[in-house]
Structure formats: structure tokens, C-alpha cells
C-alpha atoms as a PDB file:
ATOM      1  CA  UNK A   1       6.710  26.624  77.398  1.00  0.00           C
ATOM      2  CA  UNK A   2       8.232  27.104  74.301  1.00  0.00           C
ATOM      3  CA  UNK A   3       6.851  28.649  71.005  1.00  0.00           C
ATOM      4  CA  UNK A   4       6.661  25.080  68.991  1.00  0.00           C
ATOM      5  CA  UNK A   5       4.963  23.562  72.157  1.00  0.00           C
ATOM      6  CA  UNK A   6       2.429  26.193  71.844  1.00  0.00           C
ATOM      7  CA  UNK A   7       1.927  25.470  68.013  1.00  0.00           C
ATOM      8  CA  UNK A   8       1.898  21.668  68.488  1.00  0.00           C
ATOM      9  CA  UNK A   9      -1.514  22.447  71.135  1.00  0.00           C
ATOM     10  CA  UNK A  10      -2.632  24.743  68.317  1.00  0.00           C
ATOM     11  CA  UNK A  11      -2.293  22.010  65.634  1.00  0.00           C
ATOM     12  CA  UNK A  12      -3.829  19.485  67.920  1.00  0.00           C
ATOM     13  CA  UNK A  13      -6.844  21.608  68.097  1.00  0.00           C
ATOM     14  CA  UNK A  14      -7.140  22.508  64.378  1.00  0.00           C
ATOM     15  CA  UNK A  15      -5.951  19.161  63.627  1.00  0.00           C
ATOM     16  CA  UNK A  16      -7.876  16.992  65.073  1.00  0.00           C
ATOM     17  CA  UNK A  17      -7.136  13.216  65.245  1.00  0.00           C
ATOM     18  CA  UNK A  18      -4.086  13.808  62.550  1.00  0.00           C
ATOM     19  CA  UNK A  19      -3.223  16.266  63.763  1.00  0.00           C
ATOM     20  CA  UNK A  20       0.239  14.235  64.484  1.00  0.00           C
ATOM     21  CA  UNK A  21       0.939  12.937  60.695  1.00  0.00           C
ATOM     22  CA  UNK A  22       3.975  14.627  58.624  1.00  0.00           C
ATOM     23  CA  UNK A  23       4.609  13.922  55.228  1.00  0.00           C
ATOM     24  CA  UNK A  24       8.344  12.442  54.440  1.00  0.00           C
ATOM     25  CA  UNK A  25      10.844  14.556  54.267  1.00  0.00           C
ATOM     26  CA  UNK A  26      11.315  14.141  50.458  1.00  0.00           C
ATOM     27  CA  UNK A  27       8.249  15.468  49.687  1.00  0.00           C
ATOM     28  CA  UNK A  28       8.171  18.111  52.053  1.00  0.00           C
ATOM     29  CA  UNK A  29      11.850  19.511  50.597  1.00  0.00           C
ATOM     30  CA  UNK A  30      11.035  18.300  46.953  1.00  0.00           C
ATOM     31  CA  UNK A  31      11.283  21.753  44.362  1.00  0.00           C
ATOM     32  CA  UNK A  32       7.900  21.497  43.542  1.00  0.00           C
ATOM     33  CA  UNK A  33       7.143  21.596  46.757  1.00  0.00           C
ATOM     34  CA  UNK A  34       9.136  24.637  47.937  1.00  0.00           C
ATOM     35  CA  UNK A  35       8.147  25.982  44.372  1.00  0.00           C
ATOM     36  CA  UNK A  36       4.291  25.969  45.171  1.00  0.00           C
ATOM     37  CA  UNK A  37       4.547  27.313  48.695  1.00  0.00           C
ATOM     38  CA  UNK A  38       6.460  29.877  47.732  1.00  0.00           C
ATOM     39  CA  UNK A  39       4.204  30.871  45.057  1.00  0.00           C
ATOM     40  CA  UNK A  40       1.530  30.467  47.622  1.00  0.00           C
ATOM     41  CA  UNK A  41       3.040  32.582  50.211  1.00  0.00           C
ATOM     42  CA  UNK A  42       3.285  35.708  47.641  1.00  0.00           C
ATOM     43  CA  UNK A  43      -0.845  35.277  46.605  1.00  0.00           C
ATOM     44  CA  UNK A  44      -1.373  35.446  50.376  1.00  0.00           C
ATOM     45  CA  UNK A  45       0.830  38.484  50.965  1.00  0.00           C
ATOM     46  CA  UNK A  46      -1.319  39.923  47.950  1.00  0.00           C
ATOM     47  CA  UNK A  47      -4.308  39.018  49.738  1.00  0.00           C
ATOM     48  CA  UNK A  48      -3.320  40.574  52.957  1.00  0.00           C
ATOM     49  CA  UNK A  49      -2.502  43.979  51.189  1.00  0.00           C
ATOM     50  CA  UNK A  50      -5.723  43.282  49.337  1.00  0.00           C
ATOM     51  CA  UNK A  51      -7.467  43.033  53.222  1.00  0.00           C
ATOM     52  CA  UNK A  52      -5.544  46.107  54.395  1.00  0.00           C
ATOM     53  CA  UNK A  53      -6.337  48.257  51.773  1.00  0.00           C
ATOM     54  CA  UNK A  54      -9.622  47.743  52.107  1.00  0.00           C
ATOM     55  CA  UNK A  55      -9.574  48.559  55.438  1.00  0.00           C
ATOM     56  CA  UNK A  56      -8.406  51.595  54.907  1.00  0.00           C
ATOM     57  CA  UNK A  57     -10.166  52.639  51.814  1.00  0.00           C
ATOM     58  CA  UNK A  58     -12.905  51.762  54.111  1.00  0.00           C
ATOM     59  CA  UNK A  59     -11.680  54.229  56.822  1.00  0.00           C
ATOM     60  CA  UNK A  60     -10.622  56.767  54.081  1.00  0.00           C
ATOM     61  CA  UNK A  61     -14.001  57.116  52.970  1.00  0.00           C
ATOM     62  CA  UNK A  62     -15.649  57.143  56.257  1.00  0.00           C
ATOM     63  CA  UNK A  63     -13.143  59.965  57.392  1.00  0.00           C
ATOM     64  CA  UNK A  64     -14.947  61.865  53.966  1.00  0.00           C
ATOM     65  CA  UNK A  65     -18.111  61.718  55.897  1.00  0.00           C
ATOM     66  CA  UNK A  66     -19.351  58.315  53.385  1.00  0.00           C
ATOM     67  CA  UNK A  67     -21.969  56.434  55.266  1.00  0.00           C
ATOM     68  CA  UNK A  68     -20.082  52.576  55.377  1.00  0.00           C
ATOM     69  CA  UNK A  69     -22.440  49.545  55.943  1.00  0.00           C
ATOM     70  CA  UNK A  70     -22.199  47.860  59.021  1.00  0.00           C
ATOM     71  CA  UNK A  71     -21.356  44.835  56.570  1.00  0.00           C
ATOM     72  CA  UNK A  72     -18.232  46.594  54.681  1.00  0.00           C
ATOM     73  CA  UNK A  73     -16.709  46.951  57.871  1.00  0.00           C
ATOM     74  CA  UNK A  74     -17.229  43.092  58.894  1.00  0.00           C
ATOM     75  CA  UNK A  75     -16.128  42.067  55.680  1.00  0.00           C
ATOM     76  CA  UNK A  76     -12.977  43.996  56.090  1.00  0.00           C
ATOM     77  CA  UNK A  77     -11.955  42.610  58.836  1.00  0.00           C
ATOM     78  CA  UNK A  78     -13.231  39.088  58.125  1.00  0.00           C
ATOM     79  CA  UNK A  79     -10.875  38.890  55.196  1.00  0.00           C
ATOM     80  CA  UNK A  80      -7.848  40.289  57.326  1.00  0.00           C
ATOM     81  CA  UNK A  81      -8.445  37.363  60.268  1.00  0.00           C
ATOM     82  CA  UNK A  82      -8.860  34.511  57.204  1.00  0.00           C
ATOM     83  CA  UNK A  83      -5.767  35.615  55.632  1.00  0.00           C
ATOM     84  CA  UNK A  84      -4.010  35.377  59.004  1.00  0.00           C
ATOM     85  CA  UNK A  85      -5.071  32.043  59.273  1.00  0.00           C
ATOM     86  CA  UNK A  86      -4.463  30.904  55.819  1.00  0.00           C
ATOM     87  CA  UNK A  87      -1.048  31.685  56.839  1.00  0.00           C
ATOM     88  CA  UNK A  88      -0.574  30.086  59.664  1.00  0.00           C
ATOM     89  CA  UNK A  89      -1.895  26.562  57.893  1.00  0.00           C
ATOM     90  CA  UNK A  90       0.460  27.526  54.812  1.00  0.00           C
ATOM     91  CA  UNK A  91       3.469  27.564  57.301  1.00  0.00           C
ATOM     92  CA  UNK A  92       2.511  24.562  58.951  1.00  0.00           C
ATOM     93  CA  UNK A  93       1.672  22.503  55.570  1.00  0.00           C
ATOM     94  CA  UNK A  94       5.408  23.949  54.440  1.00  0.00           C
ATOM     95  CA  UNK A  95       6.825  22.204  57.495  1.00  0.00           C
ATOM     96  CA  UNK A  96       4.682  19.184  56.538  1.00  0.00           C
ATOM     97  CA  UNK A  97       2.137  18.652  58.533  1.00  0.00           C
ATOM     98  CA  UNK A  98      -0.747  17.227  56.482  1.00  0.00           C
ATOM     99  CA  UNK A  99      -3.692  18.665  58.058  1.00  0.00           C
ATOM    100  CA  UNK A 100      -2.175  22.197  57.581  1.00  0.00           C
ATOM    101  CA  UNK A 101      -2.148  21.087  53.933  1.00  0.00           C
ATOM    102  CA  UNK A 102      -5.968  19.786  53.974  1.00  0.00           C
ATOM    103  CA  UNK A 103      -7.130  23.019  55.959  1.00  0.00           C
ATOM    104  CA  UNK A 104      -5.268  25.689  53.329  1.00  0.00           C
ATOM    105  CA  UNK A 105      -6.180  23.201  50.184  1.00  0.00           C
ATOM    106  CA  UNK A 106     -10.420  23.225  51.918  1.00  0.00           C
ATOM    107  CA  UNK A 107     -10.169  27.271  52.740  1.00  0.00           C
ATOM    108  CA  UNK A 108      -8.833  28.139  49.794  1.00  0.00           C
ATOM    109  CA  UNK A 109     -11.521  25.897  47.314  1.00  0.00           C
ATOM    110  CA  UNK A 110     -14.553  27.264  49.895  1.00  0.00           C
ATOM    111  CA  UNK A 111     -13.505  30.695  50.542  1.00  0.00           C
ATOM    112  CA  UNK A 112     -13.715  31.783  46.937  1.00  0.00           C
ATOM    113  CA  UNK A 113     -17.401  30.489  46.062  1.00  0.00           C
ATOM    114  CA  UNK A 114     -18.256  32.349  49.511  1.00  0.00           C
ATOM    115  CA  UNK A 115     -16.963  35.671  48.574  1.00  0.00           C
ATOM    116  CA  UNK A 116     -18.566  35.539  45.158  1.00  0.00           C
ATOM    117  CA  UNK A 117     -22.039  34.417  46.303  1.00  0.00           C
ATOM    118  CA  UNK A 118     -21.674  37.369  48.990  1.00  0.00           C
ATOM    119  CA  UNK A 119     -20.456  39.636  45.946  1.00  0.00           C
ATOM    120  CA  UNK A 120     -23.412  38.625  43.713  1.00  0.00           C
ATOM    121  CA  UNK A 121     -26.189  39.712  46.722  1.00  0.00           C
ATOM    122  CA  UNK A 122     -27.510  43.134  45.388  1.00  0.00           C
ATOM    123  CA  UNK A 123     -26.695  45.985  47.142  1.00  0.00           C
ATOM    124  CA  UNK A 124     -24.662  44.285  50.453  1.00  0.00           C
ATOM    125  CA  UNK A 125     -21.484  45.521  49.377  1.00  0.00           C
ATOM    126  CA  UNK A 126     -20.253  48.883  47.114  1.00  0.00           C
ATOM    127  CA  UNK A 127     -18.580  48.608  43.649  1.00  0.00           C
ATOM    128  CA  UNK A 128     -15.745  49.058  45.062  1.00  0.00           C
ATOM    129  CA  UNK A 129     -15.715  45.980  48.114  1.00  0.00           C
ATOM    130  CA  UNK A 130     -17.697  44.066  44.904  1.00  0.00           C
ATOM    131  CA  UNK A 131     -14.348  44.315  42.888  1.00  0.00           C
ATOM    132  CA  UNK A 132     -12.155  43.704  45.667  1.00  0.00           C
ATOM    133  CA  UNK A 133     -14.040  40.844  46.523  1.00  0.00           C
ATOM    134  CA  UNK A 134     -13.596  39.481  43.145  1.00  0.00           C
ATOM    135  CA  UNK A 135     -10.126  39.923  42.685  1.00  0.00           C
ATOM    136  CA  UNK A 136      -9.960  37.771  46.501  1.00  0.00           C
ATOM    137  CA  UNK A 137     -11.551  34.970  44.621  1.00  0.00           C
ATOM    138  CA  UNK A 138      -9.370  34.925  41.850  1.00  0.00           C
ATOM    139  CA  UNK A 139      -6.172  34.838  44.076  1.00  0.00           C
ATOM    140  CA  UNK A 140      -7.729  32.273  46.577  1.00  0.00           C
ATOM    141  CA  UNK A 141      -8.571  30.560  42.955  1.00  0.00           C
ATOM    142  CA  UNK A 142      -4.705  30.868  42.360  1.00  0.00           C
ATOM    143  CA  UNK A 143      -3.408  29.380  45.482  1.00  0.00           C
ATOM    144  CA  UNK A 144      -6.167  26.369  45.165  1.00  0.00           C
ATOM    145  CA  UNK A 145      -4.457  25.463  41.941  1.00  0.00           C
ATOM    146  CA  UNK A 146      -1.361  25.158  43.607  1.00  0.00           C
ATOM    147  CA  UNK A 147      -2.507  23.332  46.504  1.00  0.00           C
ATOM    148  CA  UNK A 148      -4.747  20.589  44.399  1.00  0.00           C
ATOM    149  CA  UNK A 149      -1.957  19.832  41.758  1.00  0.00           C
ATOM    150  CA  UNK A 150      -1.030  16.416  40.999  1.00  0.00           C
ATOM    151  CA  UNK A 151       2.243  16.761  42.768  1.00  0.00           C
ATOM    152  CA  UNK A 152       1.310  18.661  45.798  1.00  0.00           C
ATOM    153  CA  UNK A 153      -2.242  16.110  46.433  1.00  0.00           C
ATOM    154  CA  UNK A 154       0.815  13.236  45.967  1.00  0.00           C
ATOM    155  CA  UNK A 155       3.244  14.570  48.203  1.00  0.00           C
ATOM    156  CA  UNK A 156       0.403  15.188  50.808  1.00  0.00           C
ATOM    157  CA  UNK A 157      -0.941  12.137  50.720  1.00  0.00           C
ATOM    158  CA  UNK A 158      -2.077  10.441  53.744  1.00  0.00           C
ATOM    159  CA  UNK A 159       0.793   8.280  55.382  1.00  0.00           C
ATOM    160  CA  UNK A 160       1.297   6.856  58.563  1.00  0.00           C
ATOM    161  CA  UNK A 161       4.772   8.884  59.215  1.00  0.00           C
ATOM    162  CA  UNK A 162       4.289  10.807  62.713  1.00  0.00           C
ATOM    163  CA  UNK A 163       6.272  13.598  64.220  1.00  0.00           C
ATOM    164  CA  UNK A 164       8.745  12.984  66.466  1.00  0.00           C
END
């Protein structure tokens, strides 16, 4: 089996029943287009550094004998899984497959008002998870902008052109 059979059974599963529509290949290689993802790409390597160093900050101050919440820990590596994810639907929504582009565009609108509710709960989290939190909503905030643009909601519109 190769790789891109694999990822066409993953896409069918997080795809659902469009999980077969592409956009044209216009709008997939349009500059905007390439412009946005790759703009998209670097807040999500930012977020994943973000995750990371929170995971070790995390593990830093546990090795200093600071008591860390059973809920720092999950929120650690919560963010690192998402982010993994987020990736894998922004490299399938830069080959063009619109539900990639629906599932970064809905994570990345949701994930923000999560992690700022969370934030806002009084004591959950330390200052420090608090402010990391909040600069992970204004990045997610970032690539949502990108991904709900005039151009990028046009070039992702829904269509009836299937892979091959």
C-alpha cells in the first residue's frame, strides 16, 4: 500500500461524503493561494514551538520540584496533538482537497474561543499556561483570517471537480 493510498482512507474518514472533491487547479496554484498557506504553515510551526515549549517549561518546572496540575499537563499535550492535526488538514487543503480546507478554516475559528474560555476559568491553569494560551488564540486568530478571506472562501468553494 502506498503512502497516498493510506492518506486517501484517512481523508475518507475525516472527510466524510466529500471527502473526494478538489478544487481546480487554478485556484489551488493561484499566488494567493500559495501566499496564504504559506503564511499559514509558519503560524502553525509557531504554534508547535509554542506546544513544545510548554511542554517543557512544564517538565522544567516539575524537575524544580513545582507541583503541575494534572490539567497543565493535558493541556500540553492537547495543544501538541491539535497542532499535528491542523497540519495534516493544512497539507491536504494545499493540495486542494476542500474538506481539508473546511476542517483547518472550522479548527482554527473554534479552537481559539476554546482556549480562551479555558484561560478565563480561575485558577485551572498558571500565569504562565494563561499567557501561552493566549498568545495560541491569537495565532489560531491569525491563520483563521487567512483561511476565511474572500479569495481563499472563493477558491474553496464547493464544486463538483473530483480527484482522479
Amino acid at each position: 500500500m502506498s503512502l497516498e493510498s493510506l492518506f486517501l482512507r484517512v481523508d475518507r474518514f475525516a472527510g466524510g461524503r466529500d471527502a473526494h472533491i478538489v478544487i481546480p487547479e487554478e485556484s489551488r496554484t493561484h499566488p494567493k493561494t500559495r501566499r496564504a498557506f504559506r503564511w499559514i504553515m509558519w503560524l502553525l510551526v509557531f504554534e508547535l514551538v509554542l506546544g513544545f515549549g510548554a511542554v517543557v517549561f512544564a517538565v522544567w518546572q516539575f524537575s524544580q520540584g513545582e507541583a503541575i496540575p494534572f490539567a497543565v499537563w493535558m493541556r500540553t499535550l492537547v495543544v501538541l496533538a491539535m497542532t499535528a492535526t491542523l497540519f495534516y488538514f493544512a497539507w491536504r487543503a494545499m493540495l486542494g482537497w476542500r474538506w481539508a480546507y473546511q476542517r483547518l478554516r472550522l479548527f482554527a475559528q473554534i479552537f481559539p474561543v476554546i482556549t480562551l474560555v479555558l484561560a478565563a476559568i480561575p485558577d485551572l491553569y498558571p500565569t504562565w499556561m494563561v499567557t501561552e494560551q493566549i498568545i495560541f488564540s491569537l495565532v489560531m486568530i491569525g491563520v483563521a483570517d487567512f483561511l476565511t478571506s474572500d479569495h481563499m472562501r472563493a477558491a474553496y468553494r464547493k464544486s463538483e471537480v473530483e480527484a482522479v
